[in-house]
C-alpha atoms as a PDB file:
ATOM      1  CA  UNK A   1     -12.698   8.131 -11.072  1.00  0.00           C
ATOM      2  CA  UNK A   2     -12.014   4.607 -10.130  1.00  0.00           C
ATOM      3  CA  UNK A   3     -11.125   3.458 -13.683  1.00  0.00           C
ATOM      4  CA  UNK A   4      -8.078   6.228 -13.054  1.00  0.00           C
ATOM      5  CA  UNK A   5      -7.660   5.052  -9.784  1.00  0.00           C
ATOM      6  CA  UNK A   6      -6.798   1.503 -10.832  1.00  0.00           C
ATOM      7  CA  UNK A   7      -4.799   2.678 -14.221  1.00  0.00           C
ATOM      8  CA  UNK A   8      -2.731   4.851 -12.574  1.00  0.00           C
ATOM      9  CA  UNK A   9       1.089   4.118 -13.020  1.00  0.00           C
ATOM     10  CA  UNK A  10       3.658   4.269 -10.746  1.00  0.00           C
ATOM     11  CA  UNK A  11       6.980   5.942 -10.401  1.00  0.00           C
ATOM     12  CA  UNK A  12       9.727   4.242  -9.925  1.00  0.00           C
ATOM     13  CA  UNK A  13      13.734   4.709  -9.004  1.00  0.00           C
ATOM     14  CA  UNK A  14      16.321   2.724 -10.770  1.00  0.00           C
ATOM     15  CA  UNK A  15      19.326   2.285  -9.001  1.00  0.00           C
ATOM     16  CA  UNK A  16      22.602   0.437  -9.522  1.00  0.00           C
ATOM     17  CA  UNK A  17      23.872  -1.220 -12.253  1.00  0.00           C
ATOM     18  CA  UNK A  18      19.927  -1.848 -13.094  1.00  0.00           C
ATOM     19  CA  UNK A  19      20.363   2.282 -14.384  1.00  0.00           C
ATOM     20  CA  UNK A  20      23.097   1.260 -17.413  1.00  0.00           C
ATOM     21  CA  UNK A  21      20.157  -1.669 -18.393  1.00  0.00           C
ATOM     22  CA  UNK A  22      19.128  -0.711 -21.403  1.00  0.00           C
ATOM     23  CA  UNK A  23      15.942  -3.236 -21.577  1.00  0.00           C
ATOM     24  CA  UNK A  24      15.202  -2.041 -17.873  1.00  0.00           C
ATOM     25  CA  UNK A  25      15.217   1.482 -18.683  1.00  0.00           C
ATOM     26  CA  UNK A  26      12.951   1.123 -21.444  1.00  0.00           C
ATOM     27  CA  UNK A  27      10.893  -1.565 -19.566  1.00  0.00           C
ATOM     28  CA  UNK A  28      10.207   0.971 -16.864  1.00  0.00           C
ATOM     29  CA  UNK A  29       8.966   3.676 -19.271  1.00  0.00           C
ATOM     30  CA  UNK A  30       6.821   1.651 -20.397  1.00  0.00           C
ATOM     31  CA  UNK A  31       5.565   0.721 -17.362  1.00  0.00           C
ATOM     32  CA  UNK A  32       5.670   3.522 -15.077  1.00  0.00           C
ATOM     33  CA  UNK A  33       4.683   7.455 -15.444  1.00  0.00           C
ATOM     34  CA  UNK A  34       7.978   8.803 -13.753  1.00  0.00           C
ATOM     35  CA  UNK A  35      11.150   6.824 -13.874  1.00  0.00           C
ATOM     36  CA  UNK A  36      14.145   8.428 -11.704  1.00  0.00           C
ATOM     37  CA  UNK A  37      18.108   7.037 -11.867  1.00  0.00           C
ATOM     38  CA  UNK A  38      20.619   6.870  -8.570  1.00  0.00           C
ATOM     39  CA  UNK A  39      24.060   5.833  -9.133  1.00  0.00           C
ATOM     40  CA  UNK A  40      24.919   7.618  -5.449  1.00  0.00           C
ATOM     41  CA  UNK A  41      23.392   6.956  -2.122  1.00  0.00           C
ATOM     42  CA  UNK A  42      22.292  11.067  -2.312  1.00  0.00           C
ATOM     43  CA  UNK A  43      20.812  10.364  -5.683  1.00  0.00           C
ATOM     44  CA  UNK A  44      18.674   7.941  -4.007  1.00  0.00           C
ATOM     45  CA  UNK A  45      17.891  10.049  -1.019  1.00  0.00           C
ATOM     46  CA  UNK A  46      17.250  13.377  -2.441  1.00  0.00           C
ATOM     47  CA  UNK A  47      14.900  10.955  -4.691  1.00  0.00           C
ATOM     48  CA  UNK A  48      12.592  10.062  -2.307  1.00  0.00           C
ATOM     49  CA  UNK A  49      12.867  12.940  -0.292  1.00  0.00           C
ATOM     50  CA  UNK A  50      11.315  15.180  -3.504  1.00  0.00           C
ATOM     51  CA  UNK A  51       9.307  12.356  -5.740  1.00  0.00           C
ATOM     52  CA  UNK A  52       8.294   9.912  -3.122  1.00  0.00           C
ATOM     53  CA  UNK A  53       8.443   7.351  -5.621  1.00  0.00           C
ATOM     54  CA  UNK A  54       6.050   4.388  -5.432  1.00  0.00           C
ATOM     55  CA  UNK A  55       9.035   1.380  -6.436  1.00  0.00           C
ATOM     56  CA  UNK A  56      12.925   1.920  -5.880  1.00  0.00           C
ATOM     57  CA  UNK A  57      14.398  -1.200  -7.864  1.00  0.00           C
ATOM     58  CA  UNK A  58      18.111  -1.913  -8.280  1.00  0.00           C
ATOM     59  CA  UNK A  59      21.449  -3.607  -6.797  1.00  0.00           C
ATOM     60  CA  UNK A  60      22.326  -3.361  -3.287  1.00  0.00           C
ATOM     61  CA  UNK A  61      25.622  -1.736  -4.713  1.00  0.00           C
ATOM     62  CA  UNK A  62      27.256  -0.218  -7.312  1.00  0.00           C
ATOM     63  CA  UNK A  63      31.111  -0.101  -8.267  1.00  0.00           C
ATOM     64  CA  UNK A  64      32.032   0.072  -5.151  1.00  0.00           C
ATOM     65  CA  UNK A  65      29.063   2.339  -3.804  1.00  0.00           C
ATOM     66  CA  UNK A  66      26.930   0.198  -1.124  1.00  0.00           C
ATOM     67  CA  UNK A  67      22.990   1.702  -0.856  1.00  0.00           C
ATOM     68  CA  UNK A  68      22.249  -0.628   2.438  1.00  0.00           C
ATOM     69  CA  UNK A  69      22.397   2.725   4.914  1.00  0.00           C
ATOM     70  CA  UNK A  70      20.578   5.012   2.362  1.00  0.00           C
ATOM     71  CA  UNK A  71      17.459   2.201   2.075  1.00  0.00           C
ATOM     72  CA  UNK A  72      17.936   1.523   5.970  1.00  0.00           C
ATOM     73  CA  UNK A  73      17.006   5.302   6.079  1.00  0.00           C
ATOM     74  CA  UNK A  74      14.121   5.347   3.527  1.00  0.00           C
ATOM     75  CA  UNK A  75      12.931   2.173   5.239  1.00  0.00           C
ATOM     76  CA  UNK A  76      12.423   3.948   8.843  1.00  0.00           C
ATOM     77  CA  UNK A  77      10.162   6.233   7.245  1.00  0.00           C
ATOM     78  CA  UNK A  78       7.645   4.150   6.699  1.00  0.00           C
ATOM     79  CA  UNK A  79       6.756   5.313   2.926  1.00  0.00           C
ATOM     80  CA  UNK A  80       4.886   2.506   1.585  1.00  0.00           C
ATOM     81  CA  UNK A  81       7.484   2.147  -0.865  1.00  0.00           C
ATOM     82  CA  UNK A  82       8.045  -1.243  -2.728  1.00  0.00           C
ATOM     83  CA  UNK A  83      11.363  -2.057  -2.872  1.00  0.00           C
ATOM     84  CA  UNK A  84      13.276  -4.786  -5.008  1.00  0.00           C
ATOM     85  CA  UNK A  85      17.289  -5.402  -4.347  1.00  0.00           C
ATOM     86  CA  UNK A  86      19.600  -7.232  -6.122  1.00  0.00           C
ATOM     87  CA  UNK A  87      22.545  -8.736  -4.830  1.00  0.00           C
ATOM     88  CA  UNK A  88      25.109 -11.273  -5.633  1.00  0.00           C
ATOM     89  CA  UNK A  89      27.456 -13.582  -3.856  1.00  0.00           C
ATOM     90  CA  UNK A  90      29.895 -10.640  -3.779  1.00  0.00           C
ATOM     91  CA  UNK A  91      27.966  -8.969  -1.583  1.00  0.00           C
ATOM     92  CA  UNK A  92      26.428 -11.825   1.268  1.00  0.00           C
ATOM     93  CA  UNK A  93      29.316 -10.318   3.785  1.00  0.00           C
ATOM     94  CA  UNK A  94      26.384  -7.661   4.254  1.00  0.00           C
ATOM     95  CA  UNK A  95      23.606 -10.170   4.381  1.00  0.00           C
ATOM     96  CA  UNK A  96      22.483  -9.260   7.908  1.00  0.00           C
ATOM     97  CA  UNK A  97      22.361  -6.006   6.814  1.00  0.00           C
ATOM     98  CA  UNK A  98      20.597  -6.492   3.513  1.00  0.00           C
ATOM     99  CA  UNK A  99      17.883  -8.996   5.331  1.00  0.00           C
ATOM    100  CA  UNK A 100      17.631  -6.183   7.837  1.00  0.00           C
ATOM    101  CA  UNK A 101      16.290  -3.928   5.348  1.00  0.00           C
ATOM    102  CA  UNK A 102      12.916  -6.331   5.002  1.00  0.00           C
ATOM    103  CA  UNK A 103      12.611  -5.304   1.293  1.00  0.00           C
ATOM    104  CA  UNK A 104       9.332  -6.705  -0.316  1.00  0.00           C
ATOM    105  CA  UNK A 105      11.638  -8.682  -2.789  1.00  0.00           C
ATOM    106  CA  UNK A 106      14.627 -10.150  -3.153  1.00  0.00           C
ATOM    107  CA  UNK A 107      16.647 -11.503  -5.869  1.00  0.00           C
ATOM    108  CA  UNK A 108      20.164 -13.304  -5.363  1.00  0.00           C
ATOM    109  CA  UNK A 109      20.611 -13.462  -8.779  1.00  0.00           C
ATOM    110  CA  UNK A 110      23.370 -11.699 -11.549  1.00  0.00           C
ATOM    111  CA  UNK A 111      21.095  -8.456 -12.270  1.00  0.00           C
ATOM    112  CA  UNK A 112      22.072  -8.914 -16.248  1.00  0.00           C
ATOM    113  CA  UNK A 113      20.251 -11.758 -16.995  1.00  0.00           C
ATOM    114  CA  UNK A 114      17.091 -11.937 -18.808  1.00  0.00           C
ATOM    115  CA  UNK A 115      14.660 -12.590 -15.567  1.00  0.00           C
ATOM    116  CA  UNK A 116      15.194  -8.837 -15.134  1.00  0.00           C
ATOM    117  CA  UNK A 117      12.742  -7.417 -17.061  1.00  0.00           C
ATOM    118  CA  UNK A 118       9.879 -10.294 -15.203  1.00  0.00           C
ATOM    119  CA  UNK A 119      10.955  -9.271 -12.264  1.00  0.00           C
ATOM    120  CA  UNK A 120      10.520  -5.818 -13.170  1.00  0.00           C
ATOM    121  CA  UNK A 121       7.178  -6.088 -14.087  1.00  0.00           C
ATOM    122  CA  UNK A 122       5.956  -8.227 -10.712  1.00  0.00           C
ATOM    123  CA  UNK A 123       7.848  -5.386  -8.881  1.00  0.00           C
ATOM    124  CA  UNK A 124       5.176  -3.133 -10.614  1.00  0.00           C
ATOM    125  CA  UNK A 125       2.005  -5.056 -11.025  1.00  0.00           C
ATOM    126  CA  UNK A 126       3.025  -5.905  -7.250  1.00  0.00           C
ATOM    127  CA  UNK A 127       3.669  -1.620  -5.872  1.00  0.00           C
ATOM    128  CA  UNK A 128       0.053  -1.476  -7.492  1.00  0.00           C
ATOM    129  CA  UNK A 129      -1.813  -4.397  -5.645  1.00  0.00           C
ATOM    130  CA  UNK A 130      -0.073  -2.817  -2.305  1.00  0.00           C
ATOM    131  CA  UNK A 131      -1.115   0.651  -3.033  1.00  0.00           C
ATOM    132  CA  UNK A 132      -4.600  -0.430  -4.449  1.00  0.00           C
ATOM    133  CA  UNK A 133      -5.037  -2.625  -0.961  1.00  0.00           C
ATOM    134  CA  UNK A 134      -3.825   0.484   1.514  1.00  0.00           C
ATOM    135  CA  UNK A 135      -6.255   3.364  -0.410  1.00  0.00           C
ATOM    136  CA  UNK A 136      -9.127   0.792   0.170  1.00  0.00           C
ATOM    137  CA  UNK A 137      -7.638   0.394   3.587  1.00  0.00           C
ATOM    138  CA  UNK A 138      -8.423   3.864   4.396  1.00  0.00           C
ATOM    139  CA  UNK A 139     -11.691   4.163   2.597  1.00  0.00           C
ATOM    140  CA  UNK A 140     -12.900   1.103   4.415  1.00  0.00           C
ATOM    141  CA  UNK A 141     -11.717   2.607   7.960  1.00  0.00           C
ATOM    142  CA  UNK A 142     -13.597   6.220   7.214  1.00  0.00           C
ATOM    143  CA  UNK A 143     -16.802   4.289   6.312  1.00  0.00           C
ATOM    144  CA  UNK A 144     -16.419   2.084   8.806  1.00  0.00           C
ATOM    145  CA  UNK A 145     -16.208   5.124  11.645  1.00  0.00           C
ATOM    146  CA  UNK A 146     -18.788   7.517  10.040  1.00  0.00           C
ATOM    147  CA  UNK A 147     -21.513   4.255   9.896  1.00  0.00           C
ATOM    148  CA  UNK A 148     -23.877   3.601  11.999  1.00  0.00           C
ATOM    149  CA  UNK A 149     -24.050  -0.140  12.982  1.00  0.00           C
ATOM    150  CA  UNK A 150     -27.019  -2.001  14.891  1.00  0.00           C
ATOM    151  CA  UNK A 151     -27.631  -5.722  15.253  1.00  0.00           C
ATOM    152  CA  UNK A 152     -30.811  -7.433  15.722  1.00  0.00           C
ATOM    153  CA  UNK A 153     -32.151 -10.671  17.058  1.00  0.00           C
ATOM    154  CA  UNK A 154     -34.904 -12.526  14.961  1.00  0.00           C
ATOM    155  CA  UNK A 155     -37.811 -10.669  16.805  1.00  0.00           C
ATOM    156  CA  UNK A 156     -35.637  -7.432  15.747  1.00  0.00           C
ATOM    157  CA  UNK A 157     -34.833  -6.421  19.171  1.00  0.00           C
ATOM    158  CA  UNK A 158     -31.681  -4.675  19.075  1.00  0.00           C
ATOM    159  CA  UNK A 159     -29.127  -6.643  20.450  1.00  0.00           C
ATOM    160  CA  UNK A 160     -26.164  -4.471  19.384  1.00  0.00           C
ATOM    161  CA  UNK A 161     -24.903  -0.759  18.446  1.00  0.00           C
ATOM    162  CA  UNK A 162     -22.015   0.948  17.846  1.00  0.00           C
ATOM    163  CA  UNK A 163     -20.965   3.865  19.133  1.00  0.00           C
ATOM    164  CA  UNK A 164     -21.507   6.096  15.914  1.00  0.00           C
ATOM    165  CA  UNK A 165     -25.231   4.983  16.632  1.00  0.00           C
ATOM    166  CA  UNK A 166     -25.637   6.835  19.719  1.00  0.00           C
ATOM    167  CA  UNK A 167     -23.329   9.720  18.584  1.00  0.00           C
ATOM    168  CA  UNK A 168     -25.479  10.190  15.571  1.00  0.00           C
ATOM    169  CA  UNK A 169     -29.401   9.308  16.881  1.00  0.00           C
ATOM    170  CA  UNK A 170     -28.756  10.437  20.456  1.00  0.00           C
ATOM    171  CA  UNK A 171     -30.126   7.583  21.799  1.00  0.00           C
ATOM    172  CA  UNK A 172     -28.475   5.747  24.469  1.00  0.00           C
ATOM    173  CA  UNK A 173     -27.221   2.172  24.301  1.00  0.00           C
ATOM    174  CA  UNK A 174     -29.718   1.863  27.401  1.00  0.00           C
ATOM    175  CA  UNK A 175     -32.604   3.025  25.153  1.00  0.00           C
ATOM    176  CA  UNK A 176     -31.939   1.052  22.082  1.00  0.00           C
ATOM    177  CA  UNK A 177     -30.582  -2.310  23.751  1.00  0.00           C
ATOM    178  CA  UNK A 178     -33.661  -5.148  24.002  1.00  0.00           C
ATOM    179  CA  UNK A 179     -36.084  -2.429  22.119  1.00  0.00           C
ATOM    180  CA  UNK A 180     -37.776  -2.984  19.029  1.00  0.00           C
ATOM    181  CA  UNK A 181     -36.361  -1.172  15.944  1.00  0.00           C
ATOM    182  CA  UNK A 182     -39.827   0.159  15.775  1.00  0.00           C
ATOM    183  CA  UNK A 183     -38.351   2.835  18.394  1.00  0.00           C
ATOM    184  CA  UNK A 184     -36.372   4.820  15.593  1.00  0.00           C
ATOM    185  CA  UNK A 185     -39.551   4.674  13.307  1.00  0.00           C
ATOM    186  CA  UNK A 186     -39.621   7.635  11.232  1.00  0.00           C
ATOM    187  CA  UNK A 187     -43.044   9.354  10.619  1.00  0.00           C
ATOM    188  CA  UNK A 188     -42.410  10.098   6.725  1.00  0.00           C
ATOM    189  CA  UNK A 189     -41.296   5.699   6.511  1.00  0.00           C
ATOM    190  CA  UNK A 190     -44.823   3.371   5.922  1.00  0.00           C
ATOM    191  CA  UNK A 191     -45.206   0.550   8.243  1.00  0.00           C
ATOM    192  CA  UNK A 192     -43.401  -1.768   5.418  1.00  0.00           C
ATOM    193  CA  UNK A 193     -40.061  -0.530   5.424  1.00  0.00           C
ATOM    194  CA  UNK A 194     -40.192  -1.705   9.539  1.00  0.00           C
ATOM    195  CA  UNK A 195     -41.332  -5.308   9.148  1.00  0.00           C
ATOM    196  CA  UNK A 196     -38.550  -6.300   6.631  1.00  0.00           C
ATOM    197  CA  UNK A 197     -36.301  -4.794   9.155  1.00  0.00           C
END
């Protein structure tokens, strides 16, 4: 299970110019499991909308076909989507827009030269990392709600509980607070298990 979990390739969208790349289209078969193409702003939308794809990487525009409301949109829903946008001087009248977007990367670069395909792949090993880091995220809030958490002081009176404690021993914090841990001593437990407490 967790070797999958941290194997697992991502899908990706390829839009702009980046979809007539030839070395970026194979690049991201060989990196990802799904790899979509948008030449239109719906392209891109209808996308996401059915794949929810894990990286969108491409130009800001293409031809004369500007993404910048279609990412605005995908942005505002909070997807956890990695996205990395080319642009070029051509296109810095929109750079308020474009910064507005707060992409994860940015490259003001011509999207022909060779640093594509590098990019491409820290775009990737990056979408992982974030996606690795937010499913730990949640596994380390569940745990952290379902546990039950005391402190002690070095004659192991409780000094501190959290409220899973009392939900799950019934005890009070009044009860516990100052005690001894001796208090939740279980009959089946010997004696030993207590004093290394």
């Amino acid at each position: 299970m967790i070797e999958d979990f941290f194997n697992k390739k991502p899908s990706i969208v390829l839009m702009g110019s980046m979809v007539e790349n030839a070395a970026v289209v194979e690049k991201a078969h060989t990196l990802c499991n799904h790899v979509f193409y948008a030449k239109t702003p719906d392209e891109l939308l209808n996308i996401v909308y059915l794949h929810y794809p894990n990286i969108i990487f491409g130009t800001v525009a293409y031809e004369t076909t500007y993404y910048i409301d279609a990412l605005s949109w995908i942005k505002k829903l909070k997807m956890n989507t990695y996205v990395t946008l080319y642009f070029e001087e051509k296109h810095l009248f929109y750079l308020k827009e474009i910064m507005d977007l707060k992409c994860q990367r940015y490259c003001y670069s011509d999207p022909k030269k060779e640093t594509v395909l590098a990019e491409l792949e820290e775009s990737v090993s990056m979408a992982l990392h974030e996606a690795v880091y937010h499913q730990f995220k949640v596994y380390f809030r569940a745990f952290v709600e379902h546990s039950i958490v005391s402190k002690s002081d070095l004659e192991g009176n409780v000094t501190f509980i959290n409220d899973n404690f009392t939900k799950i021993t019934g005890y009070t914090k009044e009860e516990i607070l100052g005690k001894s841990h001796n208090l939740l001593k279980h009959p089946s437990n010997g004696v030993e298990v207590y004093q290394d407490l």
